[in-house]
N, C-alpha and C. Protein backbone atom coordinates (compact mmCIF):
# COMPACT_ATOMS: atom_id res chain seq x y z
N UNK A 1 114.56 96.80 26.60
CA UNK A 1 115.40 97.95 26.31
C UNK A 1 114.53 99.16 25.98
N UNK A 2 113.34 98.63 24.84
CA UNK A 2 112.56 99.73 24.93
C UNK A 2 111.79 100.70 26.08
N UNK A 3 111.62 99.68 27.32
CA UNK A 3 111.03 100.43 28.63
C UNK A 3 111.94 101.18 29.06
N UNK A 4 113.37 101.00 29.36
CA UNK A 4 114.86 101.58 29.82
C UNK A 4 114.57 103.04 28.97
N UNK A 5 114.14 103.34 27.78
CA UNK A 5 114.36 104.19 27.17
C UNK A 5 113.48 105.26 27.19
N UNK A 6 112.51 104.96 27.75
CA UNK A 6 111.04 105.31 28.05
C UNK A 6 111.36 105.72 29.49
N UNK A 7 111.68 105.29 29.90
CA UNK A 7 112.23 105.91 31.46
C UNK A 7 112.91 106.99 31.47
N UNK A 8 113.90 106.69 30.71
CA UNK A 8 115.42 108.26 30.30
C UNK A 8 114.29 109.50 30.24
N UNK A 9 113.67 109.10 28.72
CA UNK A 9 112.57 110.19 28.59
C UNK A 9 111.72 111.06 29.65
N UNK A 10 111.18 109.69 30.35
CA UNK A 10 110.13 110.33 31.65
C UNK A 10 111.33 111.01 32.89
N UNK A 11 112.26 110.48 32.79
CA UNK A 11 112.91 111.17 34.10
C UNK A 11 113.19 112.75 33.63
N UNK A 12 113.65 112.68 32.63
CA UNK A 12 114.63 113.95 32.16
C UNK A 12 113.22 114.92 32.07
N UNK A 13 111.98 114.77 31.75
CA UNK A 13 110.99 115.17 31.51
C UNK A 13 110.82 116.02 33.19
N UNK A 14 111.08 114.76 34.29
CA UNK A 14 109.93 115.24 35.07
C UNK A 14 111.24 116.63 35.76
N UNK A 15 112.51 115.57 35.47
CA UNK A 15 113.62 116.54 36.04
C UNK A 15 113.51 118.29 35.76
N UNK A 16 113.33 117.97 34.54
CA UNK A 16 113.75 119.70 33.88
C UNK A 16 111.84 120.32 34.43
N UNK A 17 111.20 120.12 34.39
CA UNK A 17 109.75 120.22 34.44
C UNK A 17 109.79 120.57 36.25
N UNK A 18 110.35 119.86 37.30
CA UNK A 18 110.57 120.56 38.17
C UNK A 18 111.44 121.77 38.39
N UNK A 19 112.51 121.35 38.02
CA UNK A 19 113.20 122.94 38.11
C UNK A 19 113.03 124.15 37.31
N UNK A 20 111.89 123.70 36.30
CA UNK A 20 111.58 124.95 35.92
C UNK A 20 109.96 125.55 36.47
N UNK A 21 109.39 124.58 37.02
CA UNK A 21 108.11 124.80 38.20
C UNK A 21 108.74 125.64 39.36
N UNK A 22 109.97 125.61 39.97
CA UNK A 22 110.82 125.58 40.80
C UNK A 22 111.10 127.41 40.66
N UNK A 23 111.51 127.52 39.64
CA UNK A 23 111.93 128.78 39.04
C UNK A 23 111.08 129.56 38.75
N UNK A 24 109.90 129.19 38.50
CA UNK A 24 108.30 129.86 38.11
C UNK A 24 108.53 130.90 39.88
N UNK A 25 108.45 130.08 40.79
CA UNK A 25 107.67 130.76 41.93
C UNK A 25 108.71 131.68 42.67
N UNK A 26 110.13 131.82 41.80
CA UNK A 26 111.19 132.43 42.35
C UNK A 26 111.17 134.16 41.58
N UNK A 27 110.97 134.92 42.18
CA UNK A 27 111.32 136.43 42.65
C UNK A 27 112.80 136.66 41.61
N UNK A 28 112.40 137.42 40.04
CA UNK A 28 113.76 137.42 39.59
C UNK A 28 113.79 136.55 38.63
N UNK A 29 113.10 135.74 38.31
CA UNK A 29 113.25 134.51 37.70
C UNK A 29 113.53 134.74 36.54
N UNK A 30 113.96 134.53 35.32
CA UNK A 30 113.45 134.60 33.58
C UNK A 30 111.86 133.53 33.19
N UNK A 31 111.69 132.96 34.22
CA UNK A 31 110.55 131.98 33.81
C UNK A 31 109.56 132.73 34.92
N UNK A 32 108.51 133.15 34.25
CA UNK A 32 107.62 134.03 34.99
C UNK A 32 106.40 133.21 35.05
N UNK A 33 105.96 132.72 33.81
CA UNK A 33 104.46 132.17 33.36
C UNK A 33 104.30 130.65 33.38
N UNK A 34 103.46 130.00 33.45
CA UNK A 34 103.22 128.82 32.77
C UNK A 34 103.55 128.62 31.21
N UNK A 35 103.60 129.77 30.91
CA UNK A 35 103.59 129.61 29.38
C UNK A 35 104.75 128.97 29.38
N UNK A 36 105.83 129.56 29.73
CA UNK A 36 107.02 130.05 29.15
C UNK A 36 107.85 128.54 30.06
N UNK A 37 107.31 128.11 31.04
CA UNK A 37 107.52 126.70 31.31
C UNK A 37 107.55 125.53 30.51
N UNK A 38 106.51 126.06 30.00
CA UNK A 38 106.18 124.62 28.85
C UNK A 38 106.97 124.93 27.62
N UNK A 39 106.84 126.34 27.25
CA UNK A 39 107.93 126.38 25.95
C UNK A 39 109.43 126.22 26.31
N UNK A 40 110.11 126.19 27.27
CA UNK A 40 111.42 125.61 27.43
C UNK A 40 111.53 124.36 28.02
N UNK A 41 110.60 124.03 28.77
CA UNK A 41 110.53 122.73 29.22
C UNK A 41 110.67 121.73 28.21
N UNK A 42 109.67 121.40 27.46
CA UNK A 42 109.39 121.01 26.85
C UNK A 42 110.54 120.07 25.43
N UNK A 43 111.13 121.81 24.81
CA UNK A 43 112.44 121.31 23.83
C UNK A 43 113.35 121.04 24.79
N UNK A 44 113.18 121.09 25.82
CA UNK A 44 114.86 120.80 26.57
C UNK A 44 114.46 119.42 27.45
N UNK A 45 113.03 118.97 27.77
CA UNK A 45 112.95 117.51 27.95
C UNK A 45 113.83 116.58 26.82
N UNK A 46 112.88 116.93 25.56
CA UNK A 46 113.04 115.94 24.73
C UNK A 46 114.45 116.12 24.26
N UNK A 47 115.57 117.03 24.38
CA UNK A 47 116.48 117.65 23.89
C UNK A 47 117.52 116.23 24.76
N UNK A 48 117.25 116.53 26.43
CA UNK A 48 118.32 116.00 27.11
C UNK A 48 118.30 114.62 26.93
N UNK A 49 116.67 113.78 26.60
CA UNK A 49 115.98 112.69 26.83
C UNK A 49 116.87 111.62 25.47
N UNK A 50 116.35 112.41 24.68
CA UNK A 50 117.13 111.78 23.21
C UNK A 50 118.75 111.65 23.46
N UNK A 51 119.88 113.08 24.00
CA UNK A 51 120.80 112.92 24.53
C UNK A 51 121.01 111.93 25.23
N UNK A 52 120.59 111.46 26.28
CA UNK A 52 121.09 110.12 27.05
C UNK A 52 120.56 109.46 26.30
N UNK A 53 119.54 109.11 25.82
CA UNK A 53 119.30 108.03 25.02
C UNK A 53 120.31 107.93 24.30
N UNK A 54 121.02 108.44 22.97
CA UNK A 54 121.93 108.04 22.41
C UNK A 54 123.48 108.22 23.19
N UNK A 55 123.64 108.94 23.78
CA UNK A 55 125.13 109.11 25.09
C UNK A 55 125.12 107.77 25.96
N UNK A 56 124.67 106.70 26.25
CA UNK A 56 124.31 105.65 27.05
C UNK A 56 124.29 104.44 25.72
N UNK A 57 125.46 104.13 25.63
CA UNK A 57 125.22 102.53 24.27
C UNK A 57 124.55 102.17 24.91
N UNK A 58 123.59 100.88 23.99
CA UNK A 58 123.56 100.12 24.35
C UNK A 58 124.41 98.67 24.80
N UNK A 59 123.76 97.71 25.39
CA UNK A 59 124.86 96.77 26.17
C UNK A 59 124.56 95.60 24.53
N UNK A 60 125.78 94.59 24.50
CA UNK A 60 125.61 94.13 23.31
C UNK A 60 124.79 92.56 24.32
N UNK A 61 124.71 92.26 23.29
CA UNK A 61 123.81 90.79 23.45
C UNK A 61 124.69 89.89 24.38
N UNK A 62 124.52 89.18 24.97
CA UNK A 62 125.45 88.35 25.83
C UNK A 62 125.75 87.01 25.03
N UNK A 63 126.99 86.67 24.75
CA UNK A 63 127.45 85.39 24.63
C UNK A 63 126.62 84.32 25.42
N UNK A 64 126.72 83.29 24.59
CA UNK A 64 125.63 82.02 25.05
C UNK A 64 126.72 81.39 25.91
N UNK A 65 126.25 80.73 26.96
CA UNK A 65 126.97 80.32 28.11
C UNK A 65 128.30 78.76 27.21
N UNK A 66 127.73 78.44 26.32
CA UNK A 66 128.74 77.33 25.73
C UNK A 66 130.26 78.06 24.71
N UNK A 67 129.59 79.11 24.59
CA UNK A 67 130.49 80.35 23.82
C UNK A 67 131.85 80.84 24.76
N UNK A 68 131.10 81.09 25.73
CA UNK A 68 131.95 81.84 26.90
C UNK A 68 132.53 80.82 27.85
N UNK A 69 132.19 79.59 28.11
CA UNK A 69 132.95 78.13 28.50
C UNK A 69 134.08 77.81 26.97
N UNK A 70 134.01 78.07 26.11
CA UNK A 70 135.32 77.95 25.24
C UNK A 70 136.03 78.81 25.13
N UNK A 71 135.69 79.78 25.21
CA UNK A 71 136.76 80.86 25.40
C UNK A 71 137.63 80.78 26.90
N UNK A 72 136.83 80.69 27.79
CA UNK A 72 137.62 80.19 29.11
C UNK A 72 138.31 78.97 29.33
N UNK A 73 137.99 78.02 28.16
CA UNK A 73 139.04 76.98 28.14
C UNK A 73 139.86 77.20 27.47
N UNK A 74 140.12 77.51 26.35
CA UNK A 74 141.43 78.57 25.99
C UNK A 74 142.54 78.87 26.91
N UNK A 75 141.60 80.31 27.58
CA UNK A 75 142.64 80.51 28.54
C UNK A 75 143.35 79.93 29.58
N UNK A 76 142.00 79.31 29.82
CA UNK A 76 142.32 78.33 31.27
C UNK A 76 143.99 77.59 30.85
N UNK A 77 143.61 76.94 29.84
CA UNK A 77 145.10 76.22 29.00
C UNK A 77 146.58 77.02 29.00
N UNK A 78 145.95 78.14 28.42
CA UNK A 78 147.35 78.90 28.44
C UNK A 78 147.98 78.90 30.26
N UNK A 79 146.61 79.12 31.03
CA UNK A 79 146.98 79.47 32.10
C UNK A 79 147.74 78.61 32.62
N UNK A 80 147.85 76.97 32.67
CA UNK A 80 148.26 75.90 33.23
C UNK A 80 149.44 75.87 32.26
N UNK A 81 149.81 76.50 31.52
CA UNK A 81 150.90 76.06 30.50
C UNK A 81 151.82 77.54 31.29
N UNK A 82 151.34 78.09 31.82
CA UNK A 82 152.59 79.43 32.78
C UNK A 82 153.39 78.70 34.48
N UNK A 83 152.51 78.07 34.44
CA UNK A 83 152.82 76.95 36.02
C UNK A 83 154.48 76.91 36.31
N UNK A 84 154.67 77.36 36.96
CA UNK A 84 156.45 76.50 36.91
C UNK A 84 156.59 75.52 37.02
N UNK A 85 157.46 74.85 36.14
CA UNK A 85 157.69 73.69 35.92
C UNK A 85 156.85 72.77 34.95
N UNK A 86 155.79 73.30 34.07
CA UNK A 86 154.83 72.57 33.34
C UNK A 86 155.47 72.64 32.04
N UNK A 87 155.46 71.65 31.50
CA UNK A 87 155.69 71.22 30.27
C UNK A 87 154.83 71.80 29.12
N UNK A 88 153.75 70.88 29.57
CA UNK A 88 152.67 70.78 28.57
C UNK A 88 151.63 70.64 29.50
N UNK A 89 150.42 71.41 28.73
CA UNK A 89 149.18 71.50 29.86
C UNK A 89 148.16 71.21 28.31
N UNK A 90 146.77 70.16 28.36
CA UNK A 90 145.77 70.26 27.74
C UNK A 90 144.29 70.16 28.50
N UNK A 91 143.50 70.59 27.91
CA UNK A 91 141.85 70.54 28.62
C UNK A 91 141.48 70.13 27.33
N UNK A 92 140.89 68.56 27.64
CA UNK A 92 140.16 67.48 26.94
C UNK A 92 139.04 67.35 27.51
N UNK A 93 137.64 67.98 26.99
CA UNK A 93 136.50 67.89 27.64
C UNK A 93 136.37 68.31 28.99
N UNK A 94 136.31 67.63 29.86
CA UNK A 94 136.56 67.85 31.32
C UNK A 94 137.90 67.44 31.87
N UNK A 95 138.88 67.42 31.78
CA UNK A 95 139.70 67.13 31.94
C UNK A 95 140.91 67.38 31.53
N UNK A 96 141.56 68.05 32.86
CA UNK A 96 143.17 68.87 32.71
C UNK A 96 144.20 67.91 32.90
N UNK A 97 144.74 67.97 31.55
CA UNK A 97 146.35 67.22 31.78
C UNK A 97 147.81 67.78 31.87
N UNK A 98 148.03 67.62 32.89
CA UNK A 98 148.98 68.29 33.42
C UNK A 98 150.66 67.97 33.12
N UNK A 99 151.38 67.92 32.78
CA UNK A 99 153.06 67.24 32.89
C UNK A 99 153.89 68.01 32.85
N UNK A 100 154.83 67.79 34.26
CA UNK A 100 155.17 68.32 34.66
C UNK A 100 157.20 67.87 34.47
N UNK A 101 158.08 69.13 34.06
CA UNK A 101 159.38 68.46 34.54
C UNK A 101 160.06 68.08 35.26
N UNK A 102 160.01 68.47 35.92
CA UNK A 102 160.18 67.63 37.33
C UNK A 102 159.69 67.39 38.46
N UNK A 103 159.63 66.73 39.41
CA UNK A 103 159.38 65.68 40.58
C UNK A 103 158.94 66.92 41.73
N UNK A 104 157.61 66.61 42.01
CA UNK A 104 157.60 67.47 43.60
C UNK A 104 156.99 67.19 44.82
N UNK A 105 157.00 67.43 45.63
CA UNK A 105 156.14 66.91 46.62
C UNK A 105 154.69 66.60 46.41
N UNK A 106 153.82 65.91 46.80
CA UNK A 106 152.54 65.53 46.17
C UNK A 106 151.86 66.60 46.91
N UNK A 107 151.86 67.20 47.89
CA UNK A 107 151.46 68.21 48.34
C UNK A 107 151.44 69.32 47.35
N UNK A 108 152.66 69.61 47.21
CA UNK A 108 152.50 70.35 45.62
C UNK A 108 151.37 70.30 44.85
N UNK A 109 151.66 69.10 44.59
CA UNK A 109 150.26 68.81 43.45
C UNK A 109 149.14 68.64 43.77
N UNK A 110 148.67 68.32 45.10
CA UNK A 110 147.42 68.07 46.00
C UNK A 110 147.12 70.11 45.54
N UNK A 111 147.58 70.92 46.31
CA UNK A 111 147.43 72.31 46.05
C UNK A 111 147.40 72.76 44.56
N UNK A 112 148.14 72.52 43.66
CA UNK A 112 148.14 72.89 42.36
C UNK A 112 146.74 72.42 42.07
N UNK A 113 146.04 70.97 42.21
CA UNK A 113 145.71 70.39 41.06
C UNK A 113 144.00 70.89 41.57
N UNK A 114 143.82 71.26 43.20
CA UNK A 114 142.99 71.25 43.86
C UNK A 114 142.74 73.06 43.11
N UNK A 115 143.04 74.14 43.53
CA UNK A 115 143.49 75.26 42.59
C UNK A 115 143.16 75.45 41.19
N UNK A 116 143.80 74.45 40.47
CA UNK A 116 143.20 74.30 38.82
C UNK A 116 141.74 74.03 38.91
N UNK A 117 141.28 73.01 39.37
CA UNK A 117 140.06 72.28 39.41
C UNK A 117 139.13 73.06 40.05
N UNK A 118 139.37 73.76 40.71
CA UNK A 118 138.33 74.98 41.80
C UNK A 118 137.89 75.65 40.10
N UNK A 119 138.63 76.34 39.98
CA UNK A 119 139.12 77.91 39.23
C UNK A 119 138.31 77.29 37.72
N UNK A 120 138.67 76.00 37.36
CA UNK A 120 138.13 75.00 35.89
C UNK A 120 136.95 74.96 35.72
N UNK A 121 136.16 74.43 37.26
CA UNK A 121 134.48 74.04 37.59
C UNK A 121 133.81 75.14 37.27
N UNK A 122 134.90 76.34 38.05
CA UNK A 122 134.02 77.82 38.02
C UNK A 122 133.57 78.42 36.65
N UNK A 123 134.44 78.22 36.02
CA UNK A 123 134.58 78.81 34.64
C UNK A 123 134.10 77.84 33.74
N UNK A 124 134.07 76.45 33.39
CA UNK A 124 133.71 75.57 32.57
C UNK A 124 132.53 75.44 32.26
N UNK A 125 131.39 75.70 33.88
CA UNK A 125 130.13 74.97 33.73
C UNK A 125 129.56 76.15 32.71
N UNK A 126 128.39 75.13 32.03
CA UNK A 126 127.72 75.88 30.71
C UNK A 126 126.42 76.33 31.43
N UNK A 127 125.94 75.88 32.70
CA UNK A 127 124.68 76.61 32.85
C UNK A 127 124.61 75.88 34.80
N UNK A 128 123.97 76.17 35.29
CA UNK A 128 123.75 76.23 36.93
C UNK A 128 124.11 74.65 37.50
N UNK A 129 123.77 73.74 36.36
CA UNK A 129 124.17 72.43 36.54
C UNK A 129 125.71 72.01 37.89
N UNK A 130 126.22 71.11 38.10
CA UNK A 130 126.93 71.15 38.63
C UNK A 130 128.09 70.57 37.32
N UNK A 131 129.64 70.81 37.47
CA UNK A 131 130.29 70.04 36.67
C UNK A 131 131.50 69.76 37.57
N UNK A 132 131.74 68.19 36.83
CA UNK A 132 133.05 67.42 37.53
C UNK A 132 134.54 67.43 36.45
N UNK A 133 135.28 67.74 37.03
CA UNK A 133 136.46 68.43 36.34
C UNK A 133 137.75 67.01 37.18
N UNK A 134 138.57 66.40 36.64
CA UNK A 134 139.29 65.58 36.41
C UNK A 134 140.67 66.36 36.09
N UNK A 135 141.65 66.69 36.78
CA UNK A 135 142.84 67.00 36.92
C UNK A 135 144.11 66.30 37.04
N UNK A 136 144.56 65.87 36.14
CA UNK A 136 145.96 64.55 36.10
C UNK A 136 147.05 65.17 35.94
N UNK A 137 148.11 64.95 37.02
CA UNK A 137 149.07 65.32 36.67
C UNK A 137 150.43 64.06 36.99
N UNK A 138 151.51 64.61 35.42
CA UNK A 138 152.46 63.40 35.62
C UNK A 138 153.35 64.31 35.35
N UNK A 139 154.35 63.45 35.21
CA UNK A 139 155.95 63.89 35.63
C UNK A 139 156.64 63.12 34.31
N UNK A 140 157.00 63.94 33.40
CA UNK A 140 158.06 63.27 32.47
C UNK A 140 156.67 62.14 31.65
N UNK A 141 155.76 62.37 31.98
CA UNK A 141 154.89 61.38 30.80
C UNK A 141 154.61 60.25 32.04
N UNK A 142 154.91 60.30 33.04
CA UNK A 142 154.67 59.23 34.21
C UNK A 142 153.79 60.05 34.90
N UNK A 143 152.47 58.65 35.12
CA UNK A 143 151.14 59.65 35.92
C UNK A 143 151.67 59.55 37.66
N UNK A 144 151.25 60.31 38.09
CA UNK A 144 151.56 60.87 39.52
C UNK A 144 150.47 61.29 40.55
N UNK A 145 149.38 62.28 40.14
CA UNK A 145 148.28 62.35 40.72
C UNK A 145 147.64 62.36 39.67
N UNK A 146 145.93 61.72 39.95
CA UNK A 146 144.28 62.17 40.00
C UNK A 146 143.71 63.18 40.83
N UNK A 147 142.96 63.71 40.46
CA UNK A 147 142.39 64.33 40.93
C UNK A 147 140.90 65.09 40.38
N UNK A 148 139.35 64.16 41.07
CA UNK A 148 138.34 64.57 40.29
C UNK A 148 137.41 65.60 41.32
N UNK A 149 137.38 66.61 40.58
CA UNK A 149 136.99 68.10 41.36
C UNK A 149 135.28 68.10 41.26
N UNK A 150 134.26 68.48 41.88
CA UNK A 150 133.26 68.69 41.48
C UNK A 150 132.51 70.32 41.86
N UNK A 151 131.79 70.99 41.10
CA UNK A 151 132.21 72.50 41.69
C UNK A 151 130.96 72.84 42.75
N UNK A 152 130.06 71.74 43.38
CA UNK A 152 129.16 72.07 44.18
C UNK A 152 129.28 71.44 45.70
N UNK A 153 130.39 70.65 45.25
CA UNK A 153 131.22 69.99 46.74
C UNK A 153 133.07 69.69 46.72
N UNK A 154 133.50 70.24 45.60
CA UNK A 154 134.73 70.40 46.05
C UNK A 154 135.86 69.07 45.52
N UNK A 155 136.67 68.76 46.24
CA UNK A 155 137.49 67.31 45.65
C UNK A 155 136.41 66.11 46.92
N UNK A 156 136.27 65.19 45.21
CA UNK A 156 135.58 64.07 45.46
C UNK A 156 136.76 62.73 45.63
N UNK A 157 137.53 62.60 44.99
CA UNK A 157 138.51 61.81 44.74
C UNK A 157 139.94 61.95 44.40
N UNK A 158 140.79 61.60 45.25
CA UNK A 158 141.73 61.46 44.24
C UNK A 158 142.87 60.41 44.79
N UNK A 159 143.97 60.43 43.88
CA UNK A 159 145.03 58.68 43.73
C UNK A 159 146.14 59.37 43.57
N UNK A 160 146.80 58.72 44.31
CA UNK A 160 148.62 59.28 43.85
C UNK A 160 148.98 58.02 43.16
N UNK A 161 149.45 58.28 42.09
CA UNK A 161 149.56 56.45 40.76
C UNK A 161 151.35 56.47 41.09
């Protein structure tokens, strides 16, 4: 961060330092001399330099990748709990449980569960690793599909029970 800041400085430096080199050799000018370059140059480098420096936050520290995988399981939860027709939705470790009120085509759930499990892998894994995500869904408390997702090849398995 300290080099980033050191840069602002040198740019704004070389910026104003040309256009007032610029203005030196112009017919009319208010900047006639070398002198008089460096005495405005100069407070108005460090003037603009400090300006972006403080006008430009800084960026805050980044959440640790196990930080930001719980917060996305959170949501992820709420998200499976908006589904039509879902009852109750939980994420237990790796694994989304799904129940559903009523009965649908397994196709349905082949797409739903394939969908959750994409969107779960993406967001779950804690670091470049690969992760396998397990998607169950039942009907009334009766299991119906499996489904075990992996996020570097996709659906590995799954069972209609």
């Amino acid at each position: 961060m300290e080099n980033q800041r050191m840069t602002i400085y040198i740019i704004a430096f070389a910026i104003i330092f040309a256009v007032l080199i610029g203005l030196r050799f112009l017919d009319g000018s208010p900047v006639r001399s070398w002198k008089m370059v460096f005495l405005i140059g100069i407070p108005l480098s460090l003037f603009f330099g400090y300006y972006y420096n403080r006008a430009l936050p800084e960026k805050p520290a980044a959440l640790p990748q196990s930080t930001k995988a719980a917060n996305y399981r959170l949501e992820l939860e709420r998200t499976c709990r908006r589904i039509a027709g879902v009852q109750s939705a939980v994420i237990e470790g790796n694994t989304i449980l799904m129940d559903f009120a009523e009965d649908k085509p397994v196709a349905e759930f082949k797409r739903l569960a394939q969908e959750t499990g994409g969107t779960a892998s993406y967001f779950l894994k804690t670091n470049k690793d690969s992760i396998k995500i397990t998607v169950h869904i039942s009907v009334k408390g009766r299991d119906r599909y499996e489904m075990n997702y992996e996020s570097n090849r996709g659906v590995t398995d799954e069972r209609e029970l």
